[in-house]
C-alpha atoms as a PDB file:
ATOM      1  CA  UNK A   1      -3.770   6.377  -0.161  1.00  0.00           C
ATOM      2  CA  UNK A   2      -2.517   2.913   1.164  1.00  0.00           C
ATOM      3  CA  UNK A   3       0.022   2.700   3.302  1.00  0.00           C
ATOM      4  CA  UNK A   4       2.752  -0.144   4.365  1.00  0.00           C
ATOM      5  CA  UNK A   5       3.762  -0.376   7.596  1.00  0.00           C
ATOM      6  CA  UNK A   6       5.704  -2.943   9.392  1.00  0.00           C
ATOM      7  CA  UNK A   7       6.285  -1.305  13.197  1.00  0.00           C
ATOM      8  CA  UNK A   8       4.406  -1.460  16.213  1.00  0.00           C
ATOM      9  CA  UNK A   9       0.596   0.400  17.378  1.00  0.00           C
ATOM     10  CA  UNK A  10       1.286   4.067  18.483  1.00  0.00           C
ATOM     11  CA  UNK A  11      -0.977   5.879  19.821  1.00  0.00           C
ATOM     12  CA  UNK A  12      -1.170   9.585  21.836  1.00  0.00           C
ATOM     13  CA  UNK A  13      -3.246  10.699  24.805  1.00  0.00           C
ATOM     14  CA  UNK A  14      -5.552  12.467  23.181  1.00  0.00           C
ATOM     15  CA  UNK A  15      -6.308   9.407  20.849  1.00  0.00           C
ATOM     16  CA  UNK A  16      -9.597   7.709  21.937  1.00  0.00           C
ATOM     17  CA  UNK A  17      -8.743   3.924  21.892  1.00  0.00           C
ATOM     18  CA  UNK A  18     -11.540   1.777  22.467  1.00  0.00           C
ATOM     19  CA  UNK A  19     -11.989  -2.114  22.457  1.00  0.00           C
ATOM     20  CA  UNK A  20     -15.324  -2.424  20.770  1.00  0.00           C
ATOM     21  CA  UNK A  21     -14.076  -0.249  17.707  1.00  0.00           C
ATOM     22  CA  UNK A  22     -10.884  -2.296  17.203  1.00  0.00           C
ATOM     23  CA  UNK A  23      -9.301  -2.555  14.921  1.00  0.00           C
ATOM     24  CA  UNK A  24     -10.500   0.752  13.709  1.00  0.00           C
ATOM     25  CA  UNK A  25      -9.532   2.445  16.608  1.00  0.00           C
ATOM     26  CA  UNK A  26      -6.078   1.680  15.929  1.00  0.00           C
ATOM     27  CA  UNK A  27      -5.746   3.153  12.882  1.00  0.00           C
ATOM     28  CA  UNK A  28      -7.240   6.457  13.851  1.00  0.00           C
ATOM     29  CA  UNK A  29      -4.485   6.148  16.431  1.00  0.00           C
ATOM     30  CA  UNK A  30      -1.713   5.677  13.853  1.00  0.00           C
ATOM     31  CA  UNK A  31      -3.411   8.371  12.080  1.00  0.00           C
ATOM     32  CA  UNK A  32      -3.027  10.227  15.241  1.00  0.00           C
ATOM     33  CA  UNK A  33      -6.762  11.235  14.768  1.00  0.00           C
ATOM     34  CA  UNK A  34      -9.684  11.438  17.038  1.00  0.00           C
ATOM     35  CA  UNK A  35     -11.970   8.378  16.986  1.00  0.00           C
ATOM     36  CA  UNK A  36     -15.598   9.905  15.960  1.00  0.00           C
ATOM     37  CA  UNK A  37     -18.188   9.357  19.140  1.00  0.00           C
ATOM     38  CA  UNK A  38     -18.747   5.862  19.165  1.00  0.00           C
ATOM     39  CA  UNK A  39     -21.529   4.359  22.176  1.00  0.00           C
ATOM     40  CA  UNK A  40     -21.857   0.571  22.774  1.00  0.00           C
ATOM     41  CA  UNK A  41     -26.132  -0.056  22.291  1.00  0.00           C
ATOM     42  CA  UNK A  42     -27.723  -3.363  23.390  1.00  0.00           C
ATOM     43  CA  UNK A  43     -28.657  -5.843  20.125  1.00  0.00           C
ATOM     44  CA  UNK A  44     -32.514  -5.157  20.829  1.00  0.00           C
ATOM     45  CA  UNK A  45     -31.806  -1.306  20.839  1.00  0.00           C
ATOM     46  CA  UNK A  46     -30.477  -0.863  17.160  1.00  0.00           C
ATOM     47  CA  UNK A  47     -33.174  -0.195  15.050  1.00  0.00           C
ATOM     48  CA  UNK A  48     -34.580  -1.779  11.575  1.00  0.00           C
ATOM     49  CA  UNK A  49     -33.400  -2.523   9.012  1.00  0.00           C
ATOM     50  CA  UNK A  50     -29.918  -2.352  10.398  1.00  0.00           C
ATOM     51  CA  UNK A  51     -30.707  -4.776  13.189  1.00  0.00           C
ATOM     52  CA  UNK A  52     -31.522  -7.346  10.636  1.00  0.00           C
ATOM     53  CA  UNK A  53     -27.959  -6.489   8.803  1.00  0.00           C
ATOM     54  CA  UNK A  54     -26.086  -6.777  11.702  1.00  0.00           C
ATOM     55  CA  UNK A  55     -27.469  -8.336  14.481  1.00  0.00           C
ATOM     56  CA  UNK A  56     -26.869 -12.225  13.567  1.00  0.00           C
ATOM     57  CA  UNK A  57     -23.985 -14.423  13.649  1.00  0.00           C
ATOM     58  CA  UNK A  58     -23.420 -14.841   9.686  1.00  0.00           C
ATOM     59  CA  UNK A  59     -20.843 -12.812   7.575  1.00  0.00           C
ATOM     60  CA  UNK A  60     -21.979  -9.763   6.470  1.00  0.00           C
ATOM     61  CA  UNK A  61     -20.585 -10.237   2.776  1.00  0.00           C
ATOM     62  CA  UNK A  62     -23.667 -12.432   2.006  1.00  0.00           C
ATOM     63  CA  UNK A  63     -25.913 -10.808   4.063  1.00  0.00           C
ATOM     64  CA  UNK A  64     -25.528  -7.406   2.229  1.00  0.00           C
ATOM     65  CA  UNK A  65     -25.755  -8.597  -0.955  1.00  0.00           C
ATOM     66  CA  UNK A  66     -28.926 -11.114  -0.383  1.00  0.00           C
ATOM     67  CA  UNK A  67     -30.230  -7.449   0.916  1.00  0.00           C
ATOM     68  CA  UNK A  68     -29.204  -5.684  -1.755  1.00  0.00           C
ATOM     69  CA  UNK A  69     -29.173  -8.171  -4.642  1.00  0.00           C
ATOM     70  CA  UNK A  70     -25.688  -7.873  -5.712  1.00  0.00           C
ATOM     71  CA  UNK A  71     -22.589  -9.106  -5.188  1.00  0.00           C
ATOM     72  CA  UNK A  72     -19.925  -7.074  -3.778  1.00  0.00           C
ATOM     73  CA  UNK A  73     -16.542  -5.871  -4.254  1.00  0.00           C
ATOM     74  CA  UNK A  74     -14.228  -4.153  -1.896  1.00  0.00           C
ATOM     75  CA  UNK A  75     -12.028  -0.443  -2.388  1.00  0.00           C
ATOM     76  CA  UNK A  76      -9.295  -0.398  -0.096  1.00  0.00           C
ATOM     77  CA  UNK A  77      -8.515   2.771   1.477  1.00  0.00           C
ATOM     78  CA  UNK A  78      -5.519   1.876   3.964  1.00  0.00           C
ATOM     79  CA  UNK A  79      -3.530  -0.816   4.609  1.00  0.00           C
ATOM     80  CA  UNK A  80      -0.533  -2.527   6.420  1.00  0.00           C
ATOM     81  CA  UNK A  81       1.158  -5.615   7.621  1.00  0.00           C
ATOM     82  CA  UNK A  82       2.522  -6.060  10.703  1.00  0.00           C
ATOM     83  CA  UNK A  83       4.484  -9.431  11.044  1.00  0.00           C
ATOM     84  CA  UNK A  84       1.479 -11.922  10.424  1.00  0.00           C
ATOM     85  CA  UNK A  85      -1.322  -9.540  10.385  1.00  0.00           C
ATOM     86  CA  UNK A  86      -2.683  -7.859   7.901  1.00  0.00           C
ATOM     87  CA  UNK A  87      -4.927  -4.651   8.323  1.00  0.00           C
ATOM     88  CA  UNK A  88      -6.887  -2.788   6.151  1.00  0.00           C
ATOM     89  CA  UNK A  89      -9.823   0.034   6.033  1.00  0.00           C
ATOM     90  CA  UNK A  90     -12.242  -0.778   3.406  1.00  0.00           C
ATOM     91  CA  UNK A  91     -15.695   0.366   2.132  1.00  0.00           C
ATOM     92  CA  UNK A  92     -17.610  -2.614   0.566  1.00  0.00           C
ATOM     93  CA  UNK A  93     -18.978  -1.422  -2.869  1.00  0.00           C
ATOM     94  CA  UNK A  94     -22.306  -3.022  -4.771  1.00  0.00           C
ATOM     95  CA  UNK A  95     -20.623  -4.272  -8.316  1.00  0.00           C
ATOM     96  CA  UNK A  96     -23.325  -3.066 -10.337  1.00  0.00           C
ATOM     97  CA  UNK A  97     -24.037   0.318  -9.121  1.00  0.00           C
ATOM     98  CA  UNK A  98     -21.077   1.174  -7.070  1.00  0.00           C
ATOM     99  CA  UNK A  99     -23.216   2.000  -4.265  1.00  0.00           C
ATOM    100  CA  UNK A 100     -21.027   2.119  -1.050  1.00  0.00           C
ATOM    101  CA  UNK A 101     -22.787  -0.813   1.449  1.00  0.00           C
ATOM    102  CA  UNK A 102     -20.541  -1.303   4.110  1.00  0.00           C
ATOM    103  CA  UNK A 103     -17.589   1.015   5.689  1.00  0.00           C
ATOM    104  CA  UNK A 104     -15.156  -1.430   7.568  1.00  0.00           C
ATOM    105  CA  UNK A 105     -11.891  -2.192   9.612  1.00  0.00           C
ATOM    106  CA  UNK A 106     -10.110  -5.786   9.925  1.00  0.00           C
ATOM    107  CA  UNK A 107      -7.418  -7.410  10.936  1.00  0.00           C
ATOM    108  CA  UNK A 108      -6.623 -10.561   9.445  1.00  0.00           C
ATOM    109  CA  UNK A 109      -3.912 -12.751  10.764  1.00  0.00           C
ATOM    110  CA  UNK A 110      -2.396 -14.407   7.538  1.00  0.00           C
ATOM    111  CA  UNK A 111      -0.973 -17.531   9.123  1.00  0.00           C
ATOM    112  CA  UNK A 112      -4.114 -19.023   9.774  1.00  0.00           C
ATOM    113  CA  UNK A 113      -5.039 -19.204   5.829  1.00  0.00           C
ATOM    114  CA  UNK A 114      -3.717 -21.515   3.415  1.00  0.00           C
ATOM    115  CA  UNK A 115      -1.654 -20.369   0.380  1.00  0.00           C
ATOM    116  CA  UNK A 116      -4.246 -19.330  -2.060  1.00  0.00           C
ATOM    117  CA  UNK A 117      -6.473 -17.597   0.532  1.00  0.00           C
ATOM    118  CA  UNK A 118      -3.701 -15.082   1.756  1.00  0.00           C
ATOM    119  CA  UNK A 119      -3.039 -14.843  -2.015  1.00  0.00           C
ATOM    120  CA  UNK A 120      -6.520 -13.517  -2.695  1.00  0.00           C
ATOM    121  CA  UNK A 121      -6.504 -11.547   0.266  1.00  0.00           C
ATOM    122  CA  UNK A 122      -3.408  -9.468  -0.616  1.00  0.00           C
ATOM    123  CA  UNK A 123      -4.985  -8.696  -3.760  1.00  0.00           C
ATOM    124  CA  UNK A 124      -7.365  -6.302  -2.518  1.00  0.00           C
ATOM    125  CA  UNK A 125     -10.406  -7.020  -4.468  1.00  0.00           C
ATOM    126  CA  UNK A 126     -12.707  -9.548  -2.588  1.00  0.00           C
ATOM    127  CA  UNK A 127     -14.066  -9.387   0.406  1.00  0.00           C
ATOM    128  CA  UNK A 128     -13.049 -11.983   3.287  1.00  0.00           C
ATOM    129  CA  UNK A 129     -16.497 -12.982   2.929  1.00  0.00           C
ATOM    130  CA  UNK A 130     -16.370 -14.176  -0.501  1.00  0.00           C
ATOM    131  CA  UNK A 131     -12.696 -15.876  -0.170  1.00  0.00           C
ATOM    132  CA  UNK A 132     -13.594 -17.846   3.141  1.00  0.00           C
ATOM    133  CA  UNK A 133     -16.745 -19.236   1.182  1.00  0.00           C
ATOM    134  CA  UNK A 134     -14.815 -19.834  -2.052  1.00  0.00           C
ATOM    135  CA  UNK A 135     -11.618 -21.629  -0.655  1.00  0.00           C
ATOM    136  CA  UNK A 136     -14.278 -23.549   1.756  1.00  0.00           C
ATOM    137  CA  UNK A 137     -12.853 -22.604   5.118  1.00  0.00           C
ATOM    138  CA  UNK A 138     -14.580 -23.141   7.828  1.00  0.00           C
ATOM    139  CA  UNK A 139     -15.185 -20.643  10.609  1.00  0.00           C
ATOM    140  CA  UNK A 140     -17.516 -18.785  12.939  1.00  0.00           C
ATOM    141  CA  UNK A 141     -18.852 -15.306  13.484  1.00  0.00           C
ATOM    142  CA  UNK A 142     -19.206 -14.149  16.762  1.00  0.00           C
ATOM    143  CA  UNK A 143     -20.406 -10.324  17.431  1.00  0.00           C
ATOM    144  CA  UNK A 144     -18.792  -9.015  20.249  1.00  0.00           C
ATOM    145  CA  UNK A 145     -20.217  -5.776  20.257  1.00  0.00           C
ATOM    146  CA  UNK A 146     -22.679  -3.279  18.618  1.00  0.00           C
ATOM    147  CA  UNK A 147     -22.418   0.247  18.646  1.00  0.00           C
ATOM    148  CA  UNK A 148     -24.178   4.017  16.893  1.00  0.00           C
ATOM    149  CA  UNK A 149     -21.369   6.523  15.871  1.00  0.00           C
ATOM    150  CA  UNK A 150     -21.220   9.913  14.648  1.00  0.00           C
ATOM    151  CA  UNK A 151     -19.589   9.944  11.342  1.00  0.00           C
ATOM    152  CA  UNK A 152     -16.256  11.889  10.650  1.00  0.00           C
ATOM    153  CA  UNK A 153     -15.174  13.376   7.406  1.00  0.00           C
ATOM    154  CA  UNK A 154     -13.106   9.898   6.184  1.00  0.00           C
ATOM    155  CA  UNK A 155     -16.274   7.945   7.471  1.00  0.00           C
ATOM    156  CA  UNK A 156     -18.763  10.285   5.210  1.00  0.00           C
ATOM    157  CA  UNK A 157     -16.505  10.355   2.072  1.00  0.00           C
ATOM    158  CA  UNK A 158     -15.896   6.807   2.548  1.00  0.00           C
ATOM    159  CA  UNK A 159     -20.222   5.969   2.562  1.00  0.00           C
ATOM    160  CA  UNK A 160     -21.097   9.277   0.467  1.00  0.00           C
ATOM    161  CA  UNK A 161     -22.619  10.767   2.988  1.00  0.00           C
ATOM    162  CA  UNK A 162     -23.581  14.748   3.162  1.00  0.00           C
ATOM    163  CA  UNK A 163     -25.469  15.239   6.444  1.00  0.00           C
ATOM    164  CA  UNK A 164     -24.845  14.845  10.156  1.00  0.00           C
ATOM    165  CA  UNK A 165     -26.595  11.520  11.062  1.00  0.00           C
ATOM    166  CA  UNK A 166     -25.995   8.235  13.365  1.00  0.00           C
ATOM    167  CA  UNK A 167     -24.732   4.736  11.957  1.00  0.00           C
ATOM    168  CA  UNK A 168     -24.710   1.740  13.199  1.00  0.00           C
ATOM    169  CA  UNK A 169     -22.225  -0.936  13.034  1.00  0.00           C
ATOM    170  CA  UNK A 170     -20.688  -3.853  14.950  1.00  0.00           C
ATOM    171  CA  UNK A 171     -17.760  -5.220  16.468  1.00  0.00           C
ATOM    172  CA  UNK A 172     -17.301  -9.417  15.189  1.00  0.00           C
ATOM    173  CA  UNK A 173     -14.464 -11.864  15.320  1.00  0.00           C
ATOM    174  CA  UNK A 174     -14.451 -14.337  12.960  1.00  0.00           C
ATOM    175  CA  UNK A 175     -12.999 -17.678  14.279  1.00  0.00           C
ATOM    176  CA  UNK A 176     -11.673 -21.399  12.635  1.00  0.00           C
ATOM    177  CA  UNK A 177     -12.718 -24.769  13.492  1.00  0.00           C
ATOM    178  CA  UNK A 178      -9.646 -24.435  16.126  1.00  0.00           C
ATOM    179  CA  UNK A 179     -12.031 -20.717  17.690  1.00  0.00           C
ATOM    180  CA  UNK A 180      -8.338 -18.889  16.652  1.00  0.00           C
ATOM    181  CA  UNK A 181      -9.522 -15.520  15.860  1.00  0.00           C
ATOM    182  CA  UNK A 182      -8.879 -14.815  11.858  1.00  0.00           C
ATOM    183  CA  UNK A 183     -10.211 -11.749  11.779  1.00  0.00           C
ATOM    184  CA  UNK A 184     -11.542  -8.815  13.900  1.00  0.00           C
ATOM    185  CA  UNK A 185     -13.764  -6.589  12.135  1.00  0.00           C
ATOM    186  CA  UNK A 186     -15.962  -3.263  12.459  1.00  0.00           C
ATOM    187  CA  UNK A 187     -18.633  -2.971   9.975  1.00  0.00           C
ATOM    188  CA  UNK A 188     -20.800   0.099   9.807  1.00  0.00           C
ATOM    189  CA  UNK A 189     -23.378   0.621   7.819  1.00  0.00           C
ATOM    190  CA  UNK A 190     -24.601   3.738   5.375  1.00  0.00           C
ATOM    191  CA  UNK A 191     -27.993   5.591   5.965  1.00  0.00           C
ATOM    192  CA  UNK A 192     -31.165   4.516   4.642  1.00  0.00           C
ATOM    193  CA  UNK A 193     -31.088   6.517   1.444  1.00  0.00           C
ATOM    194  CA  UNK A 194     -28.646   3.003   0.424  1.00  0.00           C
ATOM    195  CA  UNK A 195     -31.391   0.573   1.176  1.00  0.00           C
ATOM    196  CA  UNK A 196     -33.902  -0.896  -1.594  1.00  0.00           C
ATOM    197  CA  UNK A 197     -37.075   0.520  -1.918  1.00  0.00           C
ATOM    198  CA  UNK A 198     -35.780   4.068   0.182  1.00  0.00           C
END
């Protein structure tokens, strides 16, 4: 369910909060829920295919659906504005098939988009991908980090996913012409049995 929430981070000492999982770290915090084990890996250490996926400095909308072959949609599963930000958790969704691609954080600061782009934004349906390449905006992507993690339940019902395994994902900001930050992400990505030709 989606939530609205206008105050301030809170977080408990038991809550892992750690920098190259934000901005999903912070909602496990609000959650007041233990952040799944999450290690930092070197870029040459993740292994194929996700390397290719996630290892570059493009947006991952189009590089999961030149992958896959589709074009994408998103399903929001939380989200919540706090003065100009806007943060959601997501799982990126092939429009054909359904198929869960991509389970993901972000934090989008508003301010920094014209009119019609916040518009499409706050309606929940395409990815920032797609908007910042339709409304012609023009920005960066810069990984920060990349990481494996061990899946909890909301991560596994979010990707479909039965048995105990190890993702991958990274941690990116997405800049403007200006290098404000627009966006901080953290995309993971599902297990193999996702991938063409598995």
């Amino acid at each position: 369910m989606k939530s609205q929430d206008t105050s301030g981070p809170t977080t408990e000492p038991s809550v892992m909060v750690m920098p190259i999982a934000y901005p999903l770290d912070d909602f496990y915090a609000r959650a007041h829920i233990t952040l799944p084990p999450i290690k930092q890996v070197r870029p040459e250490d993740v292994p194929e295919p996700y390397r290719t996926l996630l290892v570059h400095h493009d947006d991952m909308t189009p590089t999961l659906e030149s992958f896959h072959g589709q074009t994408i949609h998103i399903r929001v599963l939380r989200s919540e504005t706090r003065e100009v930000y806007y943060f959601r958790e997501v799982v990126l969704l092939l429009d054909t098939t359904g198929e869960p691609v991509e389970f993901g954080a972000i934090k989008i600061n508003l301010s920094l988009f014209p009119t019609q782009a916040r518009k499409l934004i706050l309606e929940e349906h395409e990815p920032l991908g797609h908007i910042l390449k339709s409304r012609a905006i023009s920005h960066t992507s810069r990984p920060k980090a990349f990481f494996q993690i061990a899946p909890d339940p909301l991560i596994n019902e979010a990707l479909s996913i039965e048995a105990p395994m190890i993702l991958y994902g990274r941690r990116n900001t997405i800049s403007d012409s200006h290098q404000r930050p627009l966006a901080e992400i953290v995309e993971i990505i599902p297990p193999r049995r996702s991938w063409p030709g598995s």
